[in-house]
C-alpha atoms as a PDB file:
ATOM      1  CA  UNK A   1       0.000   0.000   0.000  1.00  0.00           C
ATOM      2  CA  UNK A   2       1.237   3.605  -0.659  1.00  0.00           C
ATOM      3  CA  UNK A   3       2.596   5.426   2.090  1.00  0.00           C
ATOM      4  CA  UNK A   4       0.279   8.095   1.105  1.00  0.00           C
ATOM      5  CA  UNK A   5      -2.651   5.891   1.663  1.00  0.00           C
ATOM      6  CA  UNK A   6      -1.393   4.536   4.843  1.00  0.00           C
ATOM      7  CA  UNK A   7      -0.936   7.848   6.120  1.00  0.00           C
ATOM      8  CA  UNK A   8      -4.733   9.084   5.495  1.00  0.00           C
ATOM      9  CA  UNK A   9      -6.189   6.063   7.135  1.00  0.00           C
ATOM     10  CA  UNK A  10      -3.649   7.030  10.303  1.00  0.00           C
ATOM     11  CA  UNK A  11      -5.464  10.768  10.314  1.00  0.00           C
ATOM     12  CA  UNK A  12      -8.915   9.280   9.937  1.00  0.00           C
ATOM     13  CA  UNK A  13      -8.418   7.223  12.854  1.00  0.00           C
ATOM     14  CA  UNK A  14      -6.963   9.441  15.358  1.00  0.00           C
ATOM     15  CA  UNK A  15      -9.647  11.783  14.528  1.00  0.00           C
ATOM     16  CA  UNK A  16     -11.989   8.929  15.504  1.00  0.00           C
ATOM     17  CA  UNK A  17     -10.021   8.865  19.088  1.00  0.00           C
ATOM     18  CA  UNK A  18     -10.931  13.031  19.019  1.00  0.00           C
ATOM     19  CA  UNK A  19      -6.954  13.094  18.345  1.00  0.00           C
ATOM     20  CA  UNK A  20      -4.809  15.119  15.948  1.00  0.00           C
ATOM     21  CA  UNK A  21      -2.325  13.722  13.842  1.00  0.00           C
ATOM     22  CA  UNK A  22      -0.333  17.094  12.223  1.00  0.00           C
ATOM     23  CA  UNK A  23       1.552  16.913   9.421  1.00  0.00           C
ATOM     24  CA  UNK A  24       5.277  17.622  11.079  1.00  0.00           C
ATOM     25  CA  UNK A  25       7.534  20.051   8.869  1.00  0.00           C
ATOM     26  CA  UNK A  26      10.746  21.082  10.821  1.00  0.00           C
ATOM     27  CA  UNK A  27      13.182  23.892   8.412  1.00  0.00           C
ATOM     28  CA  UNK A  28      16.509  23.332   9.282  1.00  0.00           C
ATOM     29  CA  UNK A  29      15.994  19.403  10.612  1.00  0.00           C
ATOM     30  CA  UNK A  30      15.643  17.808   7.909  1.00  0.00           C
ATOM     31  CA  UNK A  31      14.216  14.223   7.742  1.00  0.00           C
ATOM     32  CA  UNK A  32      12.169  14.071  11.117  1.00  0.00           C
ATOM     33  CA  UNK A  33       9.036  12.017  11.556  1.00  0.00           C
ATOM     34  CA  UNK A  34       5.723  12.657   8.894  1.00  0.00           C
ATOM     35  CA  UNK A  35       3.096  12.855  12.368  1.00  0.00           C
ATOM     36  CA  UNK A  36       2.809  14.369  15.502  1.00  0.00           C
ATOM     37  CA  UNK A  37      -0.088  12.406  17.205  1.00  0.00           C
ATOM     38  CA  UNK A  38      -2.069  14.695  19.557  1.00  0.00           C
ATOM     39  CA  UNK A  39      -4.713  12.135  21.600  1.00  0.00           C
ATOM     40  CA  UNK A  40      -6.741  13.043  24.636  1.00  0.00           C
ATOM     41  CA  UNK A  41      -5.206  13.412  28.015  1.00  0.00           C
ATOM     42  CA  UNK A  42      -2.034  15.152  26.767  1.00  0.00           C
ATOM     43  CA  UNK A  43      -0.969  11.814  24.883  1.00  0.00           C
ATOM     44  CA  UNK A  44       1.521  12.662  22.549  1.00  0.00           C
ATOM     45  CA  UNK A  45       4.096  10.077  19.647  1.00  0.00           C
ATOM     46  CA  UNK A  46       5.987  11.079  16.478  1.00  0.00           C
ATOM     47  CA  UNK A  47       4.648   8.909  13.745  1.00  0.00           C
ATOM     48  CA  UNK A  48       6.859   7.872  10.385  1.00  0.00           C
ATOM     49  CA  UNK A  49       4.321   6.714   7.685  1.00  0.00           C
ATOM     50  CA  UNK A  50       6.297   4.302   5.016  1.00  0.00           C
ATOM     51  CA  UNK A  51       5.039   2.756   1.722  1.00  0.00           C
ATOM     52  CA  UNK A  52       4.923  -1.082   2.485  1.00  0.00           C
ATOM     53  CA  UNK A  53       7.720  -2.474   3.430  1.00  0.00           C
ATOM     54  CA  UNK A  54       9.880   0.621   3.010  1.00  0.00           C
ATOM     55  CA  UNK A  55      12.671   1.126   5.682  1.00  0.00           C
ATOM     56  CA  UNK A  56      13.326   4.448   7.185  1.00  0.00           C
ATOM     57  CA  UNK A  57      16.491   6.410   5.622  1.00  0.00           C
ATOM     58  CA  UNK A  58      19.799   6.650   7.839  1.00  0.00           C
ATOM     59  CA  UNK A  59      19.034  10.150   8.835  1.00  0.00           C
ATOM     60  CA  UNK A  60      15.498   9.158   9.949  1.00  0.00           C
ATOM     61  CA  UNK A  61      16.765   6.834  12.138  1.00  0.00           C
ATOM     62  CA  UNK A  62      19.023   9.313  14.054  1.00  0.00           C
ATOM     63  CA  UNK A  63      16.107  11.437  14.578  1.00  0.00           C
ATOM     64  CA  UNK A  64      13.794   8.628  15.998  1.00  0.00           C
ATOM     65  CA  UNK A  65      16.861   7.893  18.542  1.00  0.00           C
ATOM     66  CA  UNK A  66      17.326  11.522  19.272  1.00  0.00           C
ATOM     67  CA  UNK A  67      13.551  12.087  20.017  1.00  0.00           C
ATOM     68  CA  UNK A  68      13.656   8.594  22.015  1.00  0.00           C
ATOM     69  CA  UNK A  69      16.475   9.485  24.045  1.00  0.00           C
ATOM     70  CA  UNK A  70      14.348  12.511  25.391  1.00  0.00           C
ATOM     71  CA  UNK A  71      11.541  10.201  26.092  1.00  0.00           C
ATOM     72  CA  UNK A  72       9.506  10.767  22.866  1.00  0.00           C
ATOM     73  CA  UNK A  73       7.635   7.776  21.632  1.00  0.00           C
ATOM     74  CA  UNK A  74       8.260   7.183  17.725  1.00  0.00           C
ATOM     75  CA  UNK A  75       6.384   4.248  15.618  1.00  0.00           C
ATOM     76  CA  UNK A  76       7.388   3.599  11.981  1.00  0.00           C
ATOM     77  CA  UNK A  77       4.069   2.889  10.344  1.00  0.00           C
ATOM     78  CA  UNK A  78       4.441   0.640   7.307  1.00  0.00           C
ATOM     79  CA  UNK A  79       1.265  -1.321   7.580  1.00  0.00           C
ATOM     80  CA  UNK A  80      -2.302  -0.122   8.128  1.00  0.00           C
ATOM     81  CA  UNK A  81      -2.869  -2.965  10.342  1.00  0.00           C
ATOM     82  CA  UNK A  82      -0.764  -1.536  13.089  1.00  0.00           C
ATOM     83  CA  UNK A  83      -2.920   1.631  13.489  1.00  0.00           C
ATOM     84  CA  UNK A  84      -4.298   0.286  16.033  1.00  0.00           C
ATOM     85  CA  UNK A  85      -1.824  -0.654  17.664  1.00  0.00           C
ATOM     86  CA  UNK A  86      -0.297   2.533  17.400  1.00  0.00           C
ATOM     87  CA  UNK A  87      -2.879   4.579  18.916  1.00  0.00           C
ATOM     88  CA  UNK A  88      -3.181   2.285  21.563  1.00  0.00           C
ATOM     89  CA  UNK A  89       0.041   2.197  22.823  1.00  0.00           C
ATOM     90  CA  UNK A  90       0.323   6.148  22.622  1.00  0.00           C
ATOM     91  CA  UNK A  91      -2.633   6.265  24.595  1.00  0.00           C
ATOM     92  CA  UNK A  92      -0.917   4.174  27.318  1.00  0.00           C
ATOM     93  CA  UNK A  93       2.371   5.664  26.733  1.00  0.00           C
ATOM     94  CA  UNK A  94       4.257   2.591  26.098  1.00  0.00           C
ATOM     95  CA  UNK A  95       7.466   3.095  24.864  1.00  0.00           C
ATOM     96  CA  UNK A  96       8.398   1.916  22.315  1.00  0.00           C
END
């Protein structure tokens, strides 16, 4: 499935959860995660929406451990079936 895709289904359902998932631009960081995932209850994860199967890029990977290492969740979302998933584990702030 296109990442694109994926990545609409993820906004649809957070909005079901009365969430928002923002489209996350960052000038001068290049290459950080697609989402920020807003859910009730000051729940808060950085989401990276891939195509299928697609890997994230070197330089997405050192963001995801920078943003971990200050105790940000970060998913990598390749699959529609882990939506779910997703949102629930941001709503019990898992780490992950």
């Amino acid at each position: 499935m296109r990442e694109k895709i994926i990545e609409q289904k993820l906004v649809k359902a957070v909005r079901r959860k009365g969430g928002l998932a923002l489209k996350f631009v960052s000038p001068g960081f290049d290459r950080m995660p697609d989402r920020i995932i807003l859910l009730p209850k000051g729940k808060m994860a950085f989401v990276e929406v891939k195509a299928n199967g697609k890997k994230p890029r070197n330089l997405q990977i050192s963001r995801h451990r920078i943003l971990r290492k200050r105790g940000f969740q970060v998913f990598i979302l390749d699959d529609e079936k882990q939506i779910e998933k997703i949102i629930d584990e941001i709503e019990r702030g898992d780490s992950s």
